[in-house]
C-alpha atoms as a PDB file:
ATOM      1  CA  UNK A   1      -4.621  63.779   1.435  1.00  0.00           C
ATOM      2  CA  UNK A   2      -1.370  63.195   3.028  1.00  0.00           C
ATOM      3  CA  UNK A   3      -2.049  64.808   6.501  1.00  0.00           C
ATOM      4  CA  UNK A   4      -5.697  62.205   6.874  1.00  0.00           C
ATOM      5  CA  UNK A   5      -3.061  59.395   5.969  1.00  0.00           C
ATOM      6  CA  UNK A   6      -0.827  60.802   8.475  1.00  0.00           C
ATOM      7  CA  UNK A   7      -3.345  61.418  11.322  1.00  0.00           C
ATOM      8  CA  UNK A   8      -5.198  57.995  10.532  1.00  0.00           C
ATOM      9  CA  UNK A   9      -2.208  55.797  10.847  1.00  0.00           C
ATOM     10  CA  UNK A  10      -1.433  55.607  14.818  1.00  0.00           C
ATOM     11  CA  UNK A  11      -5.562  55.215  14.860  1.00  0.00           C
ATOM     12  CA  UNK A  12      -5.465  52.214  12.266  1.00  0.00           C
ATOM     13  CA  UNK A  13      -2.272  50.806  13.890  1.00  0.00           C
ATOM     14  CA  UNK A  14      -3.679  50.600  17.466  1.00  0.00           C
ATOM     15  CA  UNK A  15      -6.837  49.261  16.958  1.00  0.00           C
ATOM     16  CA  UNK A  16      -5.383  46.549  14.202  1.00  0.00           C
ATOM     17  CA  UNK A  17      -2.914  45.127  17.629  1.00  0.00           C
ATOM     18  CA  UNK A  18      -5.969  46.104  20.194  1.00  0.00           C
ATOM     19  CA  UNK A  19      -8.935  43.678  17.518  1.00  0.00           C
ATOM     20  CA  UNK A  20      -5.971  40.891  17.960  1.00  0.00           C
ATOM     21  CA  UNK A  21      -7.918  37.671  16.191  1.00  0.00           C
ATOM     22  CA  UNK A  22     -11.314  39.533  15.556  1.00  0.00           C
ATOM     23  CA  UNK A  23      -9.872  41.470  12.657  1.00  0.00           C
ATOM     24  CA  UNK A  24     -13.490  40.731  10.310  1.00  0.00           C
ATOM     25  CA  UNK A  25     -15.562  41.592  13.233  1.00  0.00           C
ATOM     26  CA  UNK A  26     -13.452  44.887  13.644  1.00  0.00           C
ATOM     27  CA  UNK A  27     -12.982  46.062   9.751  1.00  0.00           C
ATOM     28  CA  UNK A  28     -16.874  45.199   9.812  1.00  0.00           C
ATOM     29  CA  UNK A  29     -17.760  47.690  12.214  1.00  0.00           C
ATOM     30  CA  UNK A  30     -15.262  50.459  11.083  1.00  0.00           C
ATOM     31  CA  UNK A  31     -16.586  50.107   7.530  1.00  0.00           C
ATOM     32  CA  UNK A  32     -19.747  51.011   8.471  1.00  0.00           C
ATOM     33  CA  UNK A  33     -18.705  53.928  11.051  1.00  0.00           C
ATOM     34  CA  UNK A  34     -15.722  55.293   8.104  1.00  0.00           C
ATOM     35  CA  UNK A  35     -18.924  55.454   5.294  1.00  0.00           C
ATOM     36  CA  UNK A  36     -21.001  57.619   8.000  1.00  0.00           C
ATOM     37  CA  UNK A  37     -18.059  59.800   8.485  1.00  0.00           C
ATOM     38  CA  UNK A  38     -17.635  59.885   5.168  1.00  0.00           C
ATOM     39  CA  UNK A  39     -20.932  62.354   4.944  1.00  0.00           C
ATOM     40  CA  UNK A  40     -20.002  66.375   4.730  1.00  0.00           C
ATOM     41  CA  UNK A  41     -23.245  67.053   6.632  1.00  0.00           C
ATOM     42  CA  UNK A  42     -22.490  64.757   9.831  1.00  0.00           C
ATOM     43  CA  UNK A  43     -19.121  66.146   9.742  1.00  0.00           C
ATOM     44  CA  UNK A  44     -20.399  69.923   9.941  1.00  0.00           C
ATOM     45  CA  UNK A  45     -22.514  68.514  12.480  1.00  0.00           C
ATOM     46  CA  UNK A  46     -19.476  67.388  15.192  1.00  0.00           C
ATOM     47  CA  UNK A  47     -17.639  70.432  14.329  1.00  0.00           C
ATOM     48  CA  UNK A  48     -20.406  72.832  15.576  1.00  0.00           C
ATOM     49  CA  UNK A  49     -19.115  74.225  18.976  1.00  0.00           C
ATOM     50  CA  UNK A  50     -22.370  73.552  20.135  1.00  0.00           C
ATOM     51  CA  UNK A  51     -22.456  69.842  19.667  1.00  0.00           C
ATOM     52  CA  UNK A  52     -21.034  67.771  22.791  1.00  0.00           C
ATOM     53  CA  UNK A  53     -19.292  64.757  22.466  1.00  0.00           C
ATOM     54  CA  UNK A  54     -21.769  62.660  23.524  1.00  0.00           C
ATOM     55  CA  UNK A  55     -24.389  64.230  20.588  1.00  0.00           C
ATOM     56  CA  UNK A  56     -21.754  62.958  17.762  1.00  0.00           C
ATOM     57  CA  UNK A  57     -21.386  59.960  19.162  1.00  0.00           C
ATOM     58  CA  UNK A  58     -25.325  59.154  19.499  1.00  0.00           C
ATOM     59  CA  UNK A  59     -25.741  60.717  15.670  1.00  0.00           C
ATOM     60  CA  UNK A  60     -22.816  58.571  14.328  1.00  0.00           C
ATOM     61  CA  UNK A  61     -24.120  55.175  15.851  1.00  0.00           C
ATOM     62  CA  UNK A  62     -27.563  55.935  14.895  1.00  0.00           C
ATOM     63  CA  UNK A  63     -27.070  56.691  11.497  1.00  0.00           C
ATOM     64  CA  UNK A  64     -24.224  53.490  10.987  1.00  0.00           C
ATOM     65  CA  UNK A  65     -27.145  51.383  12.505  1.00  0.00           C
ATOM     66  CA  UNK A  66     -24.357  49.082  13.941  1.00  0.00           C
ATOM     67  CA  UNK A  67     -23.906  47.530  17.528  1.00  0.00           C
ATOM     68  CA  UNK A  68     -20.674  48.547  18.666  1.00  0.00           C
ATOM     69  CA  UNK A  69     -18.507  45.978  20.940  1.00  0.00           C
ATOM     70  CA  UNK A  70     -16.730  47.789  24.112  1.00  0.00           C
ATOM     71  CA  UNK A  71     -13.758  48.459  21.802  1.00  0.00           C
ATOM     72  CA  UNK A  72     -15.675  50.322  19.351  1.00  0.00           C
ATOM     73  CA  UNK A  73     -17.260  52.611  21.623  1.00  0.00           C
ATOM     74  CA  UNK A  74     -13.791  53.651  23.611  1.00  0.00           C
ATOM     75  CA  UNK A  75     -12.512  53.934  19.933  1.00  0.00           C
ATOM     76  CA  UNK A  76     -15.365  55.908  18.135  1.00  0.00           C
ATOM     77  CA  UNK A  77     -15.211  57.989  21.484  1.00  0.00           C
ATOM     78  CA  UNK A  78     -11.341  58.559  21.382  1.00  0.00           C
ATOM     79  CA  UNK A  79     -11.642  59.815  17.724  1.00  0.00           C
ATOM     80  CA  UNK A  80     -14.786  61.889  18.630  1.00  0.00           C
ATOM     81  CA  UNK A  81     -13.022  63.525  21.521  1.00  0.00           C
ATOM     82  CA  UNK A  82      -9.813  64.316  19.808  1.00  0.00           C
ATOM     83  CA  UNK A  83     -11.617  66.111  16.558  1.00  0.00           C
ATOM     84  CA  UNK A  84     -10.619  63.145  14.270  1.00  0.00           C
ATOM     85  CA  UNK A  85     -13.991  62.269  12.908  1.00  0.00           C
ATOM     86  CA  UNK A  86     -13.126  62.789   9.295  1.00  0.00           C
ATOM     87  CA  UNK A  87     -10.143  60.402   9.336  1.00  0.00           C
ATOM     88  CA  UNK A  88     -11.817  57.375  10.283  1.00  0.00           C
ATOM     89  CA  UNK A  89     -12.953  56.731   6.414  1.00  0.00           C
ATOM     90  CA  UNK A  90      -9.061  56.966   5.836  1.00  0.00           C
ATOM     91  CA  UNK A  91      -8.468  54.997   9.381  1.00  0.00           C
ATOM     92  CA  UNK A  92     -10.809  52.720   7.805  1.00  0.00           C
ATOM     93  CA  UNK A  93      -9.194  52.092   4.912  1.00  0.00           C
ATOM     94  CA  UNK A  94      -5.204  52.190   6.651  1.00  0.00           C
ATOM     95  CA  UNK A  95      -7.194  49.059   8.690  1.00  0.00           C
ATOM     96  CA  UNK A  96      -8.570  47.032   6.039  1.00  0.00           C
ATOM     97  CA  UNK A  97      -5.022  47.791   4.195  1.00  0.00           C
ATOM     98  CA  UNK A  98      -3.523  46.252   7.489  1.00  0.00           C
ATOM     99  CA  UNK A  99      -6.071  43.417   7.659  1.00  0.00           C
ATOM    100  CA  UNK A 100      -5.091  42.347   3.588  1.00  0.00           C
ATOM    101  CA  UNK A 101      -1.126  42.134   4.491  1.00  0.00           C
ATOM    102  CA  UNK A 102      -1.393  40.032   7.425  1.00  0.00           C
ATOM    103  CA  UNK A 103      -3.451  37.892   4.949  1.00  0.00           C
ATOM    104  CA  UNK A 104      -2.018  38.119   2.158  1.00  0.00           C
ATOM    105  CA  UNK A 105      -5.256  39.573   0.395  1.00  0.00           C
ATOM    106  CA  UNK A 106      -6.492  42.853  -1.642  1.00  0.00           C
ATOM    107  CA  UNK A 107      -9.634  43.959  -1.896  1.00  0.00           C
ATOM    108  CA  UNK A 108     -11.095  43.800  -5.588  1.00  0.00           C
ATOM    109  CA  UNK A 109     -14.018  45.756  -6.704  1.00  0.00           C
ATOM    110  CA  UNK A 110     -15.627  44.457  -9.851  1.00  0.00           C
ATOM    111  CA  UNK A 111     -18.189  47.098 -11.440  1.00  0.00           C
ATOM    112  CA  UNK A 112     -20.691  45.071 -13.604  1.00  0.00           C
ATOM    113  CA  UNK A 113     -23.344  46.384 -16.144  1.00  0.00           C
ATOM    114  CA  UNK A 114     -25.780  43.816 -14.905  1.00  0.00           C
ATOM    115  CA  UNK A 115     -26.155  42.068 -11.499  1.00  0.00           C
ATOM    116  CA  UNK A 116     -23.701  38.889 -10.614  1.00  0.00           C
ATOM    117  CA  UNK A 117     -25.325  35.818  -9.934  1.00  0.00           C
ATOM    118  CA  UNK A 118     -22.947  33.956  -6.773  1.00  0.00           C
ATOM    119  CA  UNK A 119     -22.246  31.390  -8.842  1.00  0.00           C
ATOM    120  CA  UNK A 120     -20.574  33.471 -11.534  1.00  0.00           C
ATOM    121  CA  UNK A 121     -19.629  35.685  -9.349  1.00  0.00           C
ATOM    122  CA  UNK A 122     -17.251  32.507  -7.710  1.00  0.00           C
ATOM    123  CA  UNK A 123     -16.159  31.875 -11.096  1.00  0.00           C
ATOM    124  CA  UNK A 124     -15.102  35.323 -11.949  1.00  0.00           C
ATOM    125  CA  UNK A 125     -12.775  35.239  -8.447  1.00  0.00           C
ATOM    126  CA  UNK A 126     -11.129  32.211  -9.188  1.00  0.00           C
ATOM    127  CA  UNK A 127     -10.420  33.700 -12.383  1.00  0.00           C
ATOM    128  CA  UNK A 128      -9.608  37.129 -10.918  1.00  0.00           C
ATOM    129  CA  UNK A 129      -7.266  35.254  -8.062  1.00  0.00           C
ATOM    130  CA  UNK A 130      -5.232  33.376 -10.549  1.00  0.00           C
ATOM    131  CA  UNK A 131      -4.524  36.590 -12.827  1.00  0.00           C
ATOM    132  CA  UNK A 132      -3.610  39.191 -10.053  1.00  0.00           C
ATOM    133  CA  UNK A 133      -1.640  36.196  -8.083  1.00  0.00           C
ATOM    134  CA  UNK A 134      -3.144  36.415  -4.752  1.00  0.00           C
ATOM    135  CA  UNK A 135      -6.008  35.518  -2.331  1.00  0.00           C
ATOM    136  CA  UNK A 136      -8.737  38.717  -3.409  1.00  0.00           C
ATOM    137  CA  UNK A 137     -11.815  40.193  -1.008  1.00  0.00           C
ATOM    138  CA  UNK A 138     -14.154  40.744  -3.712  1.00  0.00           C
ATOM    139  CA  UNK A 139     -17.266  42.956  -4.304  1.00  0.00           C
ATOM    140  CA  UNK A 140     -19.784  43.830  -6.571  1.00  0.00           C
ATOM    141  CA  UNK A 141     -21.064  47.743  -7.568  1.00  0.00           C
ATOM    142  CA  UNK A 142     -23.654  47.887 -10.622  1.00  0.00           C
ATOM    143  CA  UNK A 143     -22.391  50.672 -13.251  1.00  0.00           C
ATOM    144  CA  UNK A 144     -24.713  50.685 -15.914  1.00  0.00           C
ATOM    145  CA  UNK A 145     -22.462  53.235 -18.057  1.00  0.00           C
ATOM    146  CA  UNK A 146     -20.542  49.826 -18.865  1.00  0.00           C
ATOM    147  CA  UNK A 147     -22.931  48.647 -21.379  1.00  0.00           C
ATOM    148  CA  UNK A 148     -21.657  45.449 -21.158  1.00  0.00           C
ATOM    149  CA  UNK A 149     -18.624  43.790 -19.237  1.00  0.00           C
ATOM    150  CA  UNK A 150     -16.953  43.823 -16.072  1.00  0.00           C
ATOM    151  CA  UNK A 151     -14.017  46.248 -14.784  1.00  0.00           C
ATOM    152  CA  UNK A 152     -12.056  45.322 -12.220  1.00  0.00           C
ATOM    153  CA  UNK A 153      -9.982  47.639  -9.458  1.00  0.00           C
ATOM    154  CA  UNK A 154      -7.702  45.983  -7.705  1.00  0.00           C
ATOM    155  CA  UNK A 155      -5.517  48.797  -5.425  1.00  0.00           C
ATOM    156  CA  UNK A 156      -3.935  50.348  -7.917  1.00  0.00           C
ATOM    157  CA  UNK A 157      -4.374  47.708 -10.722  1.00  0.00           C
ATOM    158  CA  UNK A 158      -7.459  48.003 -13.302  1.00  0.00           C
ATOM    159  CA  UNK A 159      -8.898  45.298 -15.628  1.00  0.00           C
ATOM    160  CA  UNK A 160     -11.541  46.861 -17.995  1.00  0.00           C
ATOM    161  CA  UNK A 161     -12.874  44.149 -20.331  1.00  0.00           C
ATOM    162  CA  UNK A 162     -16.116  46.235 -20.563  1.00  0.00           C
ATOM    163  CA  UNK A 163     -18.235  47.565 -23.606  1.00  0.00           C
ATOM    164  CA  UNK A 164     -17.012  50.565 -22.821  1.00  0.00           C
ATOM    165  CA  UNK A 165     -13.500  50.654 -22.858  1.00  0.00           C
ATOM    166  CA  UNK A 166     -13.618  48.372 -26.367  1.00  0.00           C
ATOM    167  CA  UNK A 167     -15.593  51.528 -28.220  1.00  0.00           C
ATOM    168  CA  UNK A 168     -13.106  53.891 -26.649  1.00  0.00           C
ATOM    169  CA  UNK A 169     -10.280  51.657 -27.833  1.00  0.00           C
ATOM    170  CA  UNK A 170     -11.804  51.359 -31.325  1.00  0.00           C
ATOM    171  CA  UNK A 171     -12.483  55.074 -31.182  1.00  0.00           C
ATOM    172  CA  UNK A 172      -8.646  55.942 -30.685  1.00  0.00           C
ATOM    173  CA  UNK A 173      -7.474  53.348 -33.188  1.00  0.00           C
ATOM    174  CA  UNK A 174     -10.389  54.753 -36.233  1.00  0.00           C
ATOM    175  CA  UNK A 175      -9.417  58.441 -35.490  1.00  0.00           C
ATOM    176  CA  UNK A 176      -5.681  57.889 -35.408  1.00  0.00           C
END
């Protein structure tokens, strides 16, 4: 989706130099709004000519269930009024990318089998830090189709040490 990427950047630029040192309290609030935006339904929703600006706005707050500071209200308005309601998941994501470099950090998602205690949960980032080389924002999703194992996504860099991905691998080496 090059032309969301393309639309989504000026959005994701300006509000990163507009949150100034606030950037958590900023990518929280987006995160939520970009998931609700996310949803096909609330998008054919705004895009009914008979919807006013005011009804997406109310519908999109109500369903992220998040108090917006001044900032995000003249921004979720701004995108509302200019028809750019499905790029704020990719505005989202342009911010949090924005967020990482200033940082130095990536965002890691480790899918698990099982739930991850904190404790081994701190472990596993240390562990995960060290390997990939830099400071990682780390979360959890449950994917029981792993049997066993963790898989991790880091941008464009997977580790897959799960159940899973040792029977495909002994799969391809017994049929080969």
């Amino acid at each position: 989706m090059a032309e969301l990427a393309t639309i989504a950047r000026p959005y994701a630029e300006a509000l990163f130099k507009s949150a100034g040192a606030d950037l958590d309290g900023t990518a929280w609030w987006l995160d939520a709004l970009g998931a609700v935006a996310g949803h096909e339904q609330l998008l054919q929703f705004a895009d009914n000519p008979k919807v006013t600006n005011e009804q997406a706005f109310e519908l999109v707050t109500t369903v992220a269930k998040v108090s917006l500071p001044p900032q995000g209200v003249n921004f979720l308005r701004a995108v509302i009024e200019n028809n750019r309601l499905a790029a704020l998941p990719e505005i989202a994501r342009q911010f949090r990318a924005l967020k990482n470099s200033q940082s130095g950090s990536s965002d890691a998602v480790v899918y698990s089998a099982f739930p991850i205690a904190p404790a081994q949960l701190a472990e596993v980032s240390g562990v995960l830090e060290r390997r990939f080389g830099r400071k990682l924002n780390v979360s959890v999703q449950e994917d029981p189709s792993l049997i066993g194992g963790i898989r991790v996504v880091v941008g464009d860099e997977v580790l897959d040490t799960s159940v899973r991905a040792r029977l495909e691998q002994m799969k391809v080496a017994l049929t080969a």
